[in-house]
C-alpha atoms as a PDB file:
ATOM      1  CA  UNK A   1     184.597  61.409 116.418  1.00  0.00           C
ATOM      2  CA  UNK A   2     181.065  61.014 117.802  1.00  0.00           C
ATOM      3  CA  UNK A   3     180.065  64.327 115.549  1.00  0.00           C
ATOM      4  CA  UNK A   4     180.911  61.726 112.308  1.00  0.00           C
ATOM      5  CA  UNK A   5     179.448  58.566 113.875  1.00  0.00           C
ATOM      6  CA  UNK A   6     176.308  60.548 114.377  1.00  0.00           C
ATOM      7  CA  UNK A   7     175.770  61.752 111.212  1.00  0.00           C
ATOM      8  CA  UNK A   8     176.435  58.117 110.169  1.00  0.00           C
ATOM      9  CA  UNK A   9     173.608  57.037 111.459  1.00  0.00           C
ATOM     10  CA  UNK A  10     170.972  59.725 110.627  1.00  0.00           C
ATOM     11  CA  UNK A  11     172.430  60.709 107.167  1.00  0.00           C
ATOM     12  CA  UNK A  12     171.287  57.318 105.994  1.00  0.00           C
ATOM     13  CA  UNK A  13     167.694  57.635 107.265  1.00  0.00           C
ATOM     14  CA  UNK A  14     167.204  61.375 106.004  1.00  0.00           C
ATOM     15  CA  UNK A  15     168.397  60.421 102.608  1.00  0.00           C
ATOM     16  CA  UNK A  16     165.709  57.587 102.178  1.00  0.00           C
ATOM     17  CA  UNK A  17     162.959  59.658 103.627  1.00  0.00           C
ATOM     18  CA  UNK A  18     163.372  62.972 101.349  1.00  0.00           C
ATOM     19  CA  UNK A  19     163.013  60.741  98.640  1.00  0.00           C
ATOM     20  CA  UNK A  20     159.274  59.825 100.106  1.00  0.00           C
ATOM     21  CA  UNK A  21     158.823  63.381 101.356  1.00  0.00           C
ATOM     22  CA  UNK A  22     159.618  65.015  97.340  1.00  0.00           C
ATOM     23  CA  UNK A  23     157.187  62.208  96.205  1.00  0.00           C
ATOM     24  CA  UNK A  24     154.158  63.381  98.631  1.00  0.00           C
ATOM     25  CA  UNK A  25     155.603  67.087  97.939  1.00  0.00           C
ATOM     26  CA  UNK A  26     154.934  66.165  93.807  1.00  0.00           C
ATOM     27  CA  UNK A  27     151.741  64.860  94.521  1.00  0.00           C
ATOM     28  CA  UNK A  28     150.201  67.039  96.169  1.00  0.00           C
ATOM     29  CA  UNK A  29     151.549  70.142  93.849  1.00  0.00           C
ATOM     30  CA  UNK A  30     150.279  68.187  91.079  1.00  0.00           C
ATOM     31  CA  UNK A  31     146.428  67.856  92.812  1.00  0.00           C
ATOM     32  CA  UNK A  32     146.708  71.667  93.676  1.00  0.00           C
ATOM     33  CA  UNK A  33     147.342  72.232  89.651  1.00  0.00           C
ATOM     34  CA  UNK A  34     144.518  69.749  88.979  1.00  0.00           C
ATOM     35  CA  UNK A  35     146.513  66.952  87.699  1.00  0.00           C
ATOM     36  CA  UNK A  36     144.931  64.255  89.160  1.00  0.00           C
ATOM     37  CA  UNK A  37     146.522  61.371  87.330  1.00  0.00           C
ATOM     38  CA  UNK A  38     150.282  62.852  88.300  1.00  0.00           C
ATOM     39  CA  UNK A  39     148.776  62.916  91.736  1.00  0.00           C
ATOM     40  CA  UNK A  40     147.742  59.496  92.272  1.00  0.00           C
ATOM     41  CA  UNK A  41     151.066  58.366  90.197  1.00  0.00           C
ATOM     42  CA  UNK A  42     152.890  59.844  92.979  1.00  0.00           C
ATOM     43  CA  UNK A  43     151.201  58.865  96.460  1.00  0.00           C
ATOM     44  CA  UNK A  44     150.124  55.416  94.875  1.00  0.00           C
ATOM     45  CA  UNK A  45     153.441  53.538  95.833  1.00  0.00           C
ATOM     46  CA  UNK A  46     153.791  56.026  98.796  1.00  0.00           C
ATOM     47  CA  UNK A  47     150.192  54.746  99.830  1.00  0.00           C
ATOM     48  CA  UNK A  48     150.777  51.197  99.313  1.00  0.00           C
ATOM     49  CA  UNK A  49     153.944  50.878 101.173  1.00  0.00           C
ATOM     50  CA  UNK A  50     151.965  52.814 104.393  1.00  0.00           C
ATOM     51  CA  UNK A  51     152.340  56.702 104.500  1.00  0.00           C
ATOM     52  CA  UNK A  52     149.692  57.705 106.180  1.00  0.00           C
ATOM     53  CA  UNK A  53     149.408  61.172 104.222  1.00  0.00           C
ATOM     54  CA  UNK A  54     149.592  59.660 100.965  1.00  0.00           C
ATOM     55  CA  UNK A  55     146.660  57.172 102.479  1.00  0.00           C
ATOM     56  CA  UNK A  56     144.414  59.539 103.245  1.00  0.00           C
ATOM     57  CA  UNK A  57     144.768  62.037 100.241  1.00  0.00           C
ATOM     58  CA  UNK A  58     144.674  58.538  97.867  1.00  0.00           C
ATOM     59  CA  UNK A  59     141.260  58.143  99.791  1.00  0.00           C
ATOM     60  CA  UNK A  60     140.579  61.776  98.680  1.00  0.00           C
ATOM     61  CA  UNK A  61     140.962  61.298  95.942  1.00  0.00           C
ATOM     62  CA  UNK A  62     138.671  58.201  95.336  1.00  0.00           C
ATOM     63  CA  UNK A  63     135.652  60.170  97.232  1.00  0.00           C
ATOM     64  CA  UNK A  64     136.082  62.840  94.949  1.00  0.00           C
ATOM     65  CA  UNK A  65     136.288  60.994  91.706  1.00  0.00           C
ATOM     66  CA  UNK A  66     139.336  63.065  90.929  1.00  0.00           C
ATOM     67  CA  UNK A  67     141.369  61.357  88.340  1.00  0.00           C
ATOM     68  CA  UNK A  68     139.632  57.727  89.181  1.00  0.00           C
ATOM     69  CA  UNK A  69     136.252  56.615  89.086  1.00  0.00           C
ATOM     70  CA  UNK A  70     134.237  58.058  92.749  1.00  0.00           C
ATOM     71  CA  UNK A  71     134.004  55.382  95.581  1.00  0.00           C
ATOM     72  CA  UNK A  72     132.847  56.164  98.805  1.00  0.00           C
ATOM     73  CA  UNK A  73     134.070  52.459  99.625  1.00  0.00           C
ATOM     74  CA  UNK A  74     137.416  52.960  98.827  1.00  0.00           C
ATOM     75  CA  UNK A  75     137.727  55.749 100.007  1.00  0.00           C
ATOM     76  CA  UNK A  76     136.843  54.198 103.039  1.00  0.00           C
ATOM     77  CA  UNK A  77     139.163  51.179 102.749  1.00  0.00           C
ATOM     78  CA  UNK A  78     142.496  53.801 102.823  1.00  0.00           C
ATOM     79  CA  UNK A  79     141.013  56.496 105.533  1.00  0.00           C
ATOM     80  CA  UNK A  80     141.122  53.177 107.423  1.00  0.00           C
ATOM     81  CA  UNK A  81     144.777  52.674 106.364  1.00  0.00           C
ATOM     82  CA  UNK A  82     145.852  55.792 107.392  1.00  0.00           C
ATOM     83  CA  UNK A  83     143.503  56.588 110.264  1.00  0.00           C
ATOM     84  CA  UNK A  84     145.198  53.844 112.482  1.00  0.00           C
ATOM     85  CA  UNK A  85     148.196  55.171 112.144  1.00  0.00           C
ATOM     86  CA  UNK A  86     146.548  58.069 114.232  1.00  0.00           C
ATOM     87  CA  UNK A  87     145.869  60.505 110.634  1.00  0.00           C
ATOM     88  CA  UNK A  88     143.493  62.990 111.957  1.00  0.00           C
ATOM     89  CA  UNK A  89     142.136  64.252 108.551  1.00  0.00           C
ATOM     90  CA  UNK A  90     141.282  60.384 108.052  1.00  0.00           C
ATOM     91  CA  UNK A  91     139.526  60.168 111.081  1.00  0.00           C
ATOM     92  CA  UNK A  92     137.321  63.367 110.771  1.00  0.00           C
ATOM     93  CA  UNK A  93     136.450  62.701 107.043  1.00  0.00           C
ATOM     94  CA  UNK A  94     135.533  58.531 108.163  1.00  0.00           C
ATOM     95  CA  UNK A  95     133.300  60.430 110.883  1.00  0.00           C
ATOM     96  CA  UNK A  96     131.790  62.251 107.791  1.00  0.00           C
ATOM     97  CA  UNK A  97     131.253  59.251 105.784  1.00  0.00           C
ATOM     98  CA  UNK A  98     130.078  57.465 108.671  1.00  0.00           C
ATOM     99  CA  UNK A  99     127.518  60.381 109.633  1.00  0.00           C
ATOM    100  CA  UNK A 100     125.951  61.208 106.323  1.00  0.00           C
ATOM    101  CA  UNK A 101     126.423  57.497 105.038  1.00  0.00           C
ATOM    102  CA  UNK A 102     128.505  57.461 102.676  1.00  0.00           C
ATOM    103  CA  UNK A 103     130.235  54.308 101.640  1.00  0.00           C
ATOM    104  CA  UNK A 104     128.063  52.685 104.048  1.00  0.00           C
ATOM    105  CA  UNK A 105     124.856  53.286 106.173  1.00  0.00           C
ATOM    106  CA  UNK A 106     124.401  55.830 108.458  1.00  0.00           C
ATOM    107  CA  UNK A 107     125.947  55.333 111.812  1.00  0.00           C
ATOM    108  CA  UNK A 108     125.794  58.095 114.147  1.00  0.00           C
ATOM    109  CA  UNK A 109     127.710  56.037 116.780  1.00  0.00           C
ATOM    110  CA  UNK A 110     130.490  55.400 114.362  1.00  0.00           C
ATOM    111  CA  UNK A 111     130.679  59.296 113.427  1.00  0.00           C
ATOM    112  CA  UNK A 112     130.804  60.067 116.989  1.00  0.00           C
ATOM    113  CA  UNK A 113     133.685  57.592 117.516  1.00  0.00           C
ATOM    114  CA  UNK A 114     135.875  59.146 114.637  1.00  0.00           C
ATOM    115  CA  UNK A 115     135.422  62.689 115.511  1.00  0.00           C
ATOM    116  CA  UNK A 116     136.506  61.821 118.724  1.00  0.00           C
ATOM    117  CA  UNK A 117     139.518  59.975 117.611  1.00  0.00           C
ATOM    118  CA  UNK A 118     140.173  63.104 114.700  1.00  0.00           C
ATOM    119  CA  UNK A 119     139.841  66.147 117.992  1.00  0.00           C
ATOM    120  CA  UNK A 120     141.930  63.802 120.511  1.00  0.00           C
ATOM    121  CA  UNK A 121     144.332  63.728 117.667  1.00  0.00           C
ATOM    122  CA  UNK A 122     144.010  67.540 116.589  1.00  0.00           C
ATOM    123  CA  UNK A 123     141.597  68.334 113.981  1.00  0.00           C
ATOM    124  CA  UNK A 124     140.636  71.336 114.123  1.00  0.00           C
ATOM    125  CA  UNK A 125     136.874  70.967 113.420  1.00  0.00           C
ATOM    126  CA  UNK A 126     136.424  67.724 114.517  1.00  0.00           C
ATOM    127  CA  UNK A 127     135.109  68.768 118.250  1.00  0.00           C
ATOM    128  CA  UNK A 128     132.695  70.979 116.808  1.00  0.00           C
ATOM    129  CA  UNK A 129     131.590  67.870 114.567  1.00  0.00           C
ATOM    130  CA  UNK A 130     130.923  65.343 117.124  1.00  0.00           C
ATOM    131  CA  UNK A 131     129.440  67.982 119.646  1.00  0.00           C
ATOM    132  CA  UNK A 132     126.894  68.966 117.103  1.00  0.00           C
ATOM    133  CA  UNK A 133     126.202  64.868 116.717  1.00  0.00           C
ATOM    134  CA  UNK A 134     125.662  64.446 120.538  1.00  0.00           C
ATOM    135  CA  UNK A 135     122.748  66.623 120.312  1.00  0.00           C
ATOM    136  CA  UNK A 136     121.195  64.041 117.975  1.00  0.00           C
ATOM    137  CA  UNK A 137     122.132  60.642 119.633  1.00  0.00           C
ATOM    138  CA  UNK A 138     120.710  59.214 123.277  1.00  0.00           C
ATOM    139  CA  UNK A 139     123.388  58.453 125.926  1.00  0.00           C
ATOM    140  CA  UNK A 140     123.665  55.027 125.245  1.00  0.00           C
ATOM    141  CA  UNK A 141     124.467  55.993 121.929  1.00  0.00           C
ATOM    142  CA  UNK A 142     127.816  58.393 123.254  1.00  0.00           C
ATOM    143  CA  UNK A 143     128.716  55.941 125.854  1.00  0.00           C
ATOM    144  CA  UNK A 144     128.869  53.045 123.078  1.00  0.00           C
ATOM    145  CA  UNK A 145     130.901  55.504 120.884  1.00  0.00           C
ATOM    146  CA  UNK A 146     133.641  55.883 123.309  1.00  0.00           C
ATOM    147  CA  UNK A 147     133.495  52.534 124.137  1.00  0.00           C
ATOM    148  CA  UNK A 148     134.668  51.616 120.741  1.00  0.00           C
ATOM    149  CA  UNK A 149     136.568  54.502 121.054  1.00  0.00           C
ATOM    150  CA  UNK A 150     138.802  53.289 123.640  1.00  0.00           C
ATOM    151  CA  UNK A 151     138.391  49.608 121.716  1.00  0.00           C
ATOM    152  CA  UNK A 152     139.836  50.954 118.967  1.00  0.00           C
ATOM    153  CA  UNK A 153     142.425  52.794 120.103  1.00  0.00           C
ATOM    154  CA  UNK A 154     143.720  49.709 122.421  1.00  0.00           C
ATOM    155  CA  UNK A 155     144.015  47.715 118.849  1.00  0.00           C
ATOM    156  CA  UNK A 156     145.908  50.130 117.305  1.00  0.00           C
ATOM    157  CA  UNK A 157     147.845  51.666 119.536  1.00  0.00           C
ATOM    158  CA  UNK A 158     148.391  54.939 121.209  1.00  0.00           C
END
């Protein structure tokens, strides 16, 4: 009797998020093929309604101009989106923009603040990043980044 109350409960919830999952699955087969358009057809409503994935690889595909017109900015609007919601890959890449200024001036202490975000969160390159940005910045500069670091992370949550 608990076996069918169980899968009561979570049958519901799997069955609305495959729907979400085959969505992101089509858009991202369709931006491996090139289809760009298909692509943002698919993680547009996934985007707006706050998937995180679909977030960041909308913001992808504003900085690349793929199947849209290229915008650093808005690119920058939905890494935001999905970066506090703890997105890695959004972090690293706003650490990119930040750092080369892109979408904005360059802001080394910003950069340094994202990559740190991206590695605490897993990124796999995102350590090497913002240890190759240290060398560049002054103390102050590191000690402000993880200042807002920490700032940022007590607005958003864990």
């Amino acid at each position: 009797m608990q076996l069918r109350f169980l899968i009561g409960l979570v049958l519901p919830v799997v069955s609305l998020a495959l729907p979400a999952w085959a969505d992101f699955q089509a858009g991202m087969e369709a931006k491996n093929r090139g289809d760009f358009e298909k692509a943002l057809r698919e993680w547009r409503p996934l985007a707006e309604q706050g998937d995180a994935r679909a977030q960041f690889y909308f913001g992808l595909l504003h900085q690349n101009g793929d199947g849209i017109p290229q915008s650093n900015e808005k690119a920058r609007e939905w890494y935001e989106k999905s970066a506090a919601q703890g997105e890695a890959n959004a972090q690293f890449y706003l650490g990119l923009l930040s750092a080369f200024g892109q979408g904005g001036p360059v802001d080394l202490v910003q950069a340094y603040m994202w990559y740190g975000l991206a590695a605490e969160n897993g990124h796999p390159r995102a350590t090497l990043n913002r240890n190759d940005l240290a060398r560049q910045m002054k103390p102050a500069q590191i000690a402000e980044a993880q200042k807002r670091a920490k700032e940022w992370k007590t607005r958003t949550g864990p």
